[in-house]
N, C-alpha and C. Protein backbone atom coordinates (compact mmCIF):
# COMPACT_ATOMS: atom_id res chain seq x y z
N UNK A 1 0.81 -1.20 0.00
CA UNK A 1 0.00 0.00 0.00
C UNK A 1 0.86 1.27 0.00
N UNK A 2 2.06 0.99 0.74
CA UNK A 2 3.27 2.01 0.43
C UNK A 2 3.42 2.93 -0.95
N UNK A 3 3.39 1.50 -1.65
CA UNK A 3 3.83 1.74 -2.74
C UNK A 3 3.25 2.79 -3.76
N UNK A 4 1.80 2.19 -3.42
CA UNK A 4 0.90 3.39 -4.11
C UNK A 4 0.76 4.57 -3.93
N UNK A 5 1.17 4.70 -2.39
CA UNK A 5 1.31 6.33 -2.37
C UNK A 5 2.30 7.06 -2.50
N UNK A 6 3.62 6.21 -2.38
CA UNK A 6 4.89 6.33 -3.56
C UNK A 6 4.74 7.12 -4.99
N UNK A 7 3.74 6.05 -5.61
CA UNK A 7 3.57 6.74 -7.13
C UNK A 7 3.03 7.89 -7.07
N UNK A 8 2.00 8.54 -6.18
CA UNK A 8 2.02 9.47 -5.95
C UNK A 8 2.53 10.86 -5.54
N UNK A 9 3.44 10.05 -4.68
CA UNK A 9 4.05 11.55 -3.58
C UNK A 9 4.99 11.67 -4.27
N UNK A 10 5.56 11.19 -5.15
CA UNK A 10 7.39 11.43 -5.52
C UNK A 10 7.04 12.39 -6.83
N UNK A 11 6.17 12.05 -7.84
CA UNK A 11 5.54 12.98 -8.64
C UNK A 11 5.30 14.37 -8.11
N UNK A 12 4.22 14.55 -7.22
CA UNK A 12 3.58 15.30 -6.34
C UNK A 12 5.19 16.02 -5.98
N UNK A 13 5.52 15.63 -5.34
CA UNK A 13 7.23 16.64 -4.74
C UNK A 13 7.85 17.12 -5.88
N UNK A 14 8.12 15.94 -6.54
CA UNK A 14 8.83 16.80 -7.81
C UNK A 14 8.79 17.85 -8.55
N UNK A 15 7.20 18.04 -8.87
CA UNK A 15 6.77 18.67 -9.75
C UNK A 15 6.31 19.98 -9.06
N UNK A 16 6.17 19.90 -7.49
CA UNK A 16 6.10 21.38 -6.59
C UNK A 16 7.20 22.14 -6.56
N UNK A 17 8.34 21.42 -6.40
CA UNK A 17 9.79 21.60 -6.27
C UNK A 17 9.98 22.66 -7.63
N UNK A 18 9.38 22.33 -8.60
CA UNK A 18 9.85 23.00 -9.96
C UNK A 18 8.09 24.41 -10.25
N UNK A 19 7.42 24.40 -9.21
CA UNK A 19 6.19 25.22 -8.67
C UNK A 19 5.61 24.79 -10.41
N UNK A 20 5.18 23.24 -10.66
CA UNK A 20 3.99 22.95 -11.33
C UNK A 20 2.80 22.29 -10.33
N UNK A 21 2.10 22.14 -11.28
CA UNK A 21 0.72 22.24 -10.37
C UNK A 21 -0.41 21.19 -10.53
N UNK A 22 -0.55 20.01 -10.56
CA UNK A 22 -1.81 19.52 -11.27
C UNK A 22 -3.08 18.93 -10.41
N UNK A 23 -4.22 19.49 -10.88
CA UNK A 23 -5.06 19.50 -9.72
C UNK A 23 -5.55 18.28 -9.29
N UNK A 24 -5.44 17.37 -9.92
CA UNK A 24 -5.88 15.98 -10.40
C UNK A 24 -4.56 15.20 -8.71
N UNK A 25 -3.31 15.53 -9.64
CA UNK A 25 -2.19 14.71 -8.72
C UNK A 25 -2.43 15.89 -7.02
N UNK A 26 -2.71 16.85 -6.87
CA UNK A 26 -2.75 17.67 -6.18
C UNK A 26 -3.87 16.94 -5.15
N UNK A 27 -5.15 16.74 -5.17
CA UNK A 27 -6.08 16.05 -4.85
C UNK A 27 -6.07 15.23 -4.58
N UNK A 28 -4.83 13.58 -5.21
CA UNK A 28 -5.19 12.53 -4.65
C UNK A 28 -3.88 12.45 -3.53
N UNK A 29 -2.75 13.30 -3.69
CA UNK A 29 -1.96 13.46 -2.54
C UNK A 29 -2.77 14.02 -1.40
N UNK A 30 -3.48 15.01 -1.14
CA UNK A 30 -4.19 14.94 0.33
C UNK A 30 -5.74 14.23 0.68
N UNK A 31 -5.85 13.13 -0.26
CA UNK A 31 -7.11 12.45 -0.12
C UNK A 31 -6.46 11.16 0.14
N UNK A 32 -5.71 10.31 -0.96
CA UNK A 32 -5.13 9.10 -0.70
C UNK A 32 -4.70 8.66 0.42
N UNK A 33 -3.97 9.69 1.75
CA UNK A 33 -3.37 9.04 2.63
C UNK A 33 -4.48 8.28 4.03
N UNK A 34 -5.53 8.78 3.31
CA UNK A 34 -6.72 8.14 3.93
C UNK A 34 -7.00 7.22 4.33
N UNK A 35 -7.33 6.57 2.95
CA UNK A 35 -7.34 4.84 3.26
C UNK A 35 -5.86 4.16 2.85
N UNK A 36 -4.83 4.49 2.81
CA UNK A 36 -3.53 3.83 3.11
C UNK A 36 -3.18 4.13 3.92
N UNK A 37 -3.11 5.02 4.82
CA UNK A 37 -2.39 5.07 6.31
C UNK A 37 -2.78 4.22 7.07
N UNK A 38 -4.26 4.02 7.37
CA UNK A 38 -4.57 3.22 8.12
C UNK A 38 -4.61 1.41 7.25
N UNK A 39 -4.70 1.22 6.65
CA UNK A 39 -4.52 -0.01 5.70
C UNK A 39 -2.84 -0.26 6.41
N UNK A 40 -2.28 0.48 5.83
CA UNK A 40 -0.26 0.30 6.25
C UNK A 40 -0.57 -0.34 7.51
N UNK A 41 -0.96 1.13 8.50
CA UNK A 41 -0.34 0.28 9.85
C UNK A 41 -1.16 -1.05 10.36
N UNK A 42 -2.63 -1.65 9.34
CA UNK A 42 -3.28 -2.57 9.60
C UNK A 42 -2.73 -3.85 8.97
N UNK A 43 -1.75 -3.89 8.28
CA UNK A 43 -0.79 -4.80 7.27
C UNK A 43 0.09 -5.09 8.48
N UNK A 44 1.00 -3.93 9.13
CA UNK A 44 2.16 -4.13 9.89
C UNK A 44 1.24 -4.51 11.41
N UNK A 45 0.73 -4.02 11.78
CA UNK A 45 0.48 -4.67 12.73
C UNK A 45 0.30 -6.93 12.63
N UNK A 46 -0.83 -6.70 11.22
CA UNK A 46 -1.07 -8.19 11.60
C UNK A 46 0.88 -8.86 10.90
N UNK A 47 1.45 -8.16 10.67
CA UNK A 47 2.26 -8.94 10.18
C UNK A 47 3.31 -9.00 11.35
N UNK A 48 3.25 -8.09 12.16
CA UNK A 48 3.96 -8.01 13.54
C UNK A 48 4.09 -9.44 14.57
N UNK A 49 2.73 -9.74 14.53
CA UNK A 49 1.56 -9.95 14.91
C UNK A 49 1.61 -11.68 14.78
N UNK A 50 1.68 -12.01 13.44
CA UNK A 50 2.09 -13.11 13.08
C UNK A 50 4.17 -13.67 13.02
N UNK A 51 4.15 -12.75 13.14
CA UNK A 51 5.59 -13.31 13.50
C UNK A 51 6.30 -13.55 14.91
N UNK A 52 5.26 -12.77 15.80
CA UNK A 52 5.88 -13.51 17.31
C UNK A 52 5.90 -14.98 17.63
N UNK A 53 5.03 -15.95 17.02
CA UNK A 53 5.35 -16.79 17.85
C UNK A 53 6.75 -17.30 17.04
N UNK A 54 7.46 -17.17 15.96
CA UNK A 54 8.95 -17.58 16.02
C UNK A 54 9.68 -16.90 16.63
N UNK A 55 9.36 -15.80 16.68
CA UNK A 55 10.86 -15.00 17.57
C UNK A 55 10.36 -15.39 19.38
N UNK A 56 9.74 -15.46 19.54
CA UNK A 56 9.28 -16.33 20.45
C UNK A 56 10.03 -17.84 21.07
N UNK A 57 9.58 -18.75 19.76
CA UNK A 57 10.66 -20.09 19.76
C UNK A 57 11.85 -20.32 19.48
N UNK A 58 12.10 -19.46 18.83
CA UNK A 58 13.72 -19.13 17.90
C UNK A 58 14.80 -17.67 19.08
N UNK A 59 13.95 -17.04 20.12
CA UNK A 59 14.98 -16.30 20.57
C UNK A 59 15.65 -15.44 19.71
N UNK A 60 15.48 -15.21 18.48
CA UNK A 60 15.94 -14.74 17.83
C UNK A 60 16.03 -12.83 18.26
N UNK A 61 16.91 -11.95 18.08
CA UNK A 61 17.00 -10.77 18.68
C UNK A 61 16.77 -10.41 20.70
N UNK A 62 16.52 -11.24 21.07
CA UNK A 62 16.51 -11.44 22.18
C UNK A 62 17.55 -11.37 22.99
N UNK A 63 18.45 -10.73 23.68
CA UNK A 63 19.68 -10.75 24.31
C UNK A 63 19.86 -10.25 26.02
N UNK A 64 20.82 -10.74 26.85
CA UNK A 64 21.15 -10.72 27.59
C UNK A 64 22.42 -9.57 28.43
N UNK A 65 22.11 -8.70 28.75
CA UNK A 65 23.08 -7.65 29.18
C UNK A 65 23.90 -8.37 30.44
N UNK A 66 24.82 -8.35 30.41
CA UNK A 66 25.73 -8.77 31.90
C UNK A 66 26.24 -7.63 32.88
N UNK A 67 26.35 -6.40 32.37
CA UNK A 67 27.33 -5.64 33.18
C UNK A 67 26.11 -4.45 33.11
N UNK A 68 26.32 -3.26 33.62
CA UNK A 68 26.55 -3.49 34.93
C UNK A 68 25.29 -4.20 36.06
N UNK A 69 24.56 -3.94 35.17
CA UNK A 69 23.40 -4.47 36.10
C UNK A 69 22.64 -5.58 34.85
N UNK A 70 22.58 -6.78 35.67
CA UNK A 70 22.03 -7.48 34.40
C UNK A 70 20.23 -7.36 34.18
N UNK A 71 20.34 -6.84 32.23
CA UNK A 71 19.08 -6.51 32.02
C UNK A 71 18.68 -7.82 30.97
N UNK A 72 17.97 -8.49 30.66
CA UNK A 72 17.82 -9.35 29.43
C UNK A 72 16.69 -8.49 28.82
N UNK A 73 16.16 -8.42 27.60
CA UNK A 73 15.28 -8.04 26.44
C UNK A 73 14.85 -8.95 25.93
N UNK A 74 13.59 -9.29 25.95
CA UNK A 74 13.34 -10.60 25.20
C UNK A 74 12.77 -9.85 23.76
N UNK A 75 12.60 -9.73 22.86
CA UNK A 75 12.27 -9.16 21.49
C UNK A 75 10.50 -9.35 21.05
N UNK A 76 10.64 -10.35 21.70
CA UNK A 76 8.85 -10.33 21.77
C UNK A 76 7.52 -9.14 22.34
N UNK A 77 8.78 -8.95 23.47
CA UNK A 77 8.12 -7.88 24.40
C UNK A 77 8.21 -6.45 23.52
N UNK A 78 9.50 -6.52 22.78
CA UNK A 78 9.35 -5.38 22.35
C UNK A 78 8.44 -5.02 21.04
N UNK A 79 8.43 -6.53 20.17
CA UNK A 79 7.30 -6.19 19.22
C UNK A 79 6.16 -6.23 20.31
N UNK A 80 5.21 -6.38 20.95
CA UNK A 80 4.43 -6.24 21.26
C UNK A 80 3.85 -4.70 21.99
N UNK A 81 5.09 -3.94 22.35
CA UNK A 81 5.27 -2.86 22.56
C UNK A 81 4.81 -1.65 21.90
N UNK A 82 5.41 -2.54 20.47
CA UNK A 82 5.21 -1.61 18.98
C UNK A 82 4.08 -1.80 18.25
N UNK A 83 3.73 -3.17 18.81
CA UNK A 83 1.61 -3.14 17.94
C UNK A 83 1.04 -2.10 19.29
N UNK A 84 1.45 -2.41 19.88
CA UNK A 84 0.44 -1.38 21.21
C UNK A 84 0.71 0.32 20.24
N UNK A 85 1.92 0.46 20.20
CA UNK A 85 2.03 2.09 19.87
C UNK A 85 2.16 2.29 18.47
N UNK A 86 1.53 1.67 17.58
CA UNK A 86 1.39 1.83 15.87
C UNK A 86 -0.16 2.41 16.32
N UNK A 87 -0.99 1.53 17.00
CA UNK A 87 -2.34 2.52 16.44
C UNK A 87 -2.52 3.80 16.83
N UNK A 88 -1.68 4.21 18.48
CA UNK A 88 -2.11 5.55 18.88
C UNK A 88 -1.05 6.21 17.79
N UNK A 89 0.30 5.41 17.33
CA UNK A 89 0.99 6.77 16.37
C UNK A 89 0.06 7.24 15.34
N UNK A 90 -0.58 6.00 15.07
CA UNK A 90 -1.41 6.07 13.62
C UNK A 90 -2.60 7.57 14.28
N UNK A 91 -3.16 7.18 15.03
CA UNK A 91 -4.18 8.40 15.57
C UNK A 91 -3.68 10.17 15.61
N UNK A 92 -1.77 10.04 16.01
CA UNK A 92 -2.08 11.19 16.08
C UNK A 92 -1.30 12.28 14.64
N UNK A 93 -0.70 11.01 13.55
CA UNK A 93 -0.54 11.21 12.14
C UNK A 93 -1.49 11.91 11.60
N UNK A 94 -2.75 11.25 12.04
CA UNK A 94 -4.28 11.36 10.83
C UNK A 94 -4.75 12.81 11.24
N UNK A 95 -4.52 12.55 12.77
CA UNK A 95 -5.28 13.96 12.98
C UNK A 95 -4.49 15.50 12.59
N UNK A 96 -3.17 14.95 12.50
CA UNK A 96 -2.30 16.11 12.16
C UNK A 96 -1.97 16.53 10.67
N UNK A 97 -2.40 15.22 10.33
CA UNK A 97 -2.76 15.30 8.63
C UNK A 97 -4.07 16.16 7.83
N UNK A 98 -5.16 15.73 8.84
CA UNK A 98 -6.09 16.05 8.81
C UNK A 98 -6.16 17.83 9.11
N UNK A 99 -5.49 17.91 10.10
CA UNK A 99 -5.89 19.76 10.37
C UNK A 99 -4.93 20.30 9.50
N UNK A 100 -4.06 19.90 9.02
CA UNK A 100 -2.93 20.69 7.96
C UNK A 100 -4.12 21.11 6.31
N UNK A 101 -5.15 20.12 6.13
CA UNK A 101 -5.88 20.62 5.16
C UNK A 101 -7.56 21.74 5.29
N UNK A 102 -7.97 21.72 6.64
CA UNK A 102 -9.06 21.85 6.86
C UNK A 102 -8.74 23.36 7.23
């Protein structure tokens, strides 16, 4: 879903950069991020989401501090950290997206 608003925004910059104008590309840059912002972080979340239980079994990124005070990180905890704080980031993107046009 990135991607699509890729084809958009890189046009969209370019062509401001050089002060052209098209009302068409102009329009779907502050309408599009609508339903892809929230789509994105609804992709990354379930894909977050579905990948704990290997990093889970596999330990994988998970590590152990020794000095000075021993801390361990298990990596699970921290994706789970990051589905918790994708939707409020997502909340306060939209709304700041949102008053930049209104």
């Amino acid at each position: 879903s990135w991607n699509l608003w890729d084809v958009v925004r890189y046009p969209f910059n370019m062509l401001s950069s050089i002060e052209i104008e098209f009302s068409s590309l102009t329009w779907l840059i502050h309408t599009l991020w609508i339903p892809i912002y929230p789509l994105s972080v609804l992709c990354e979340v379930y894909t977050v989401y579905e990948s704990l239980p290997y990093f889970e079994m596999l330990g994988t990124y998970s590590i152990d501090m020794p000095f000075p005070i021993p801390i361990s990180v298990h990596f699970p905890y921290v994706l789970k950290m990051y589905i918790f704080m994708l939707p409020i980031g997502m909340y306060f993107i939209c709304r700041d997206r949102s008053s930049e046009h209104t």
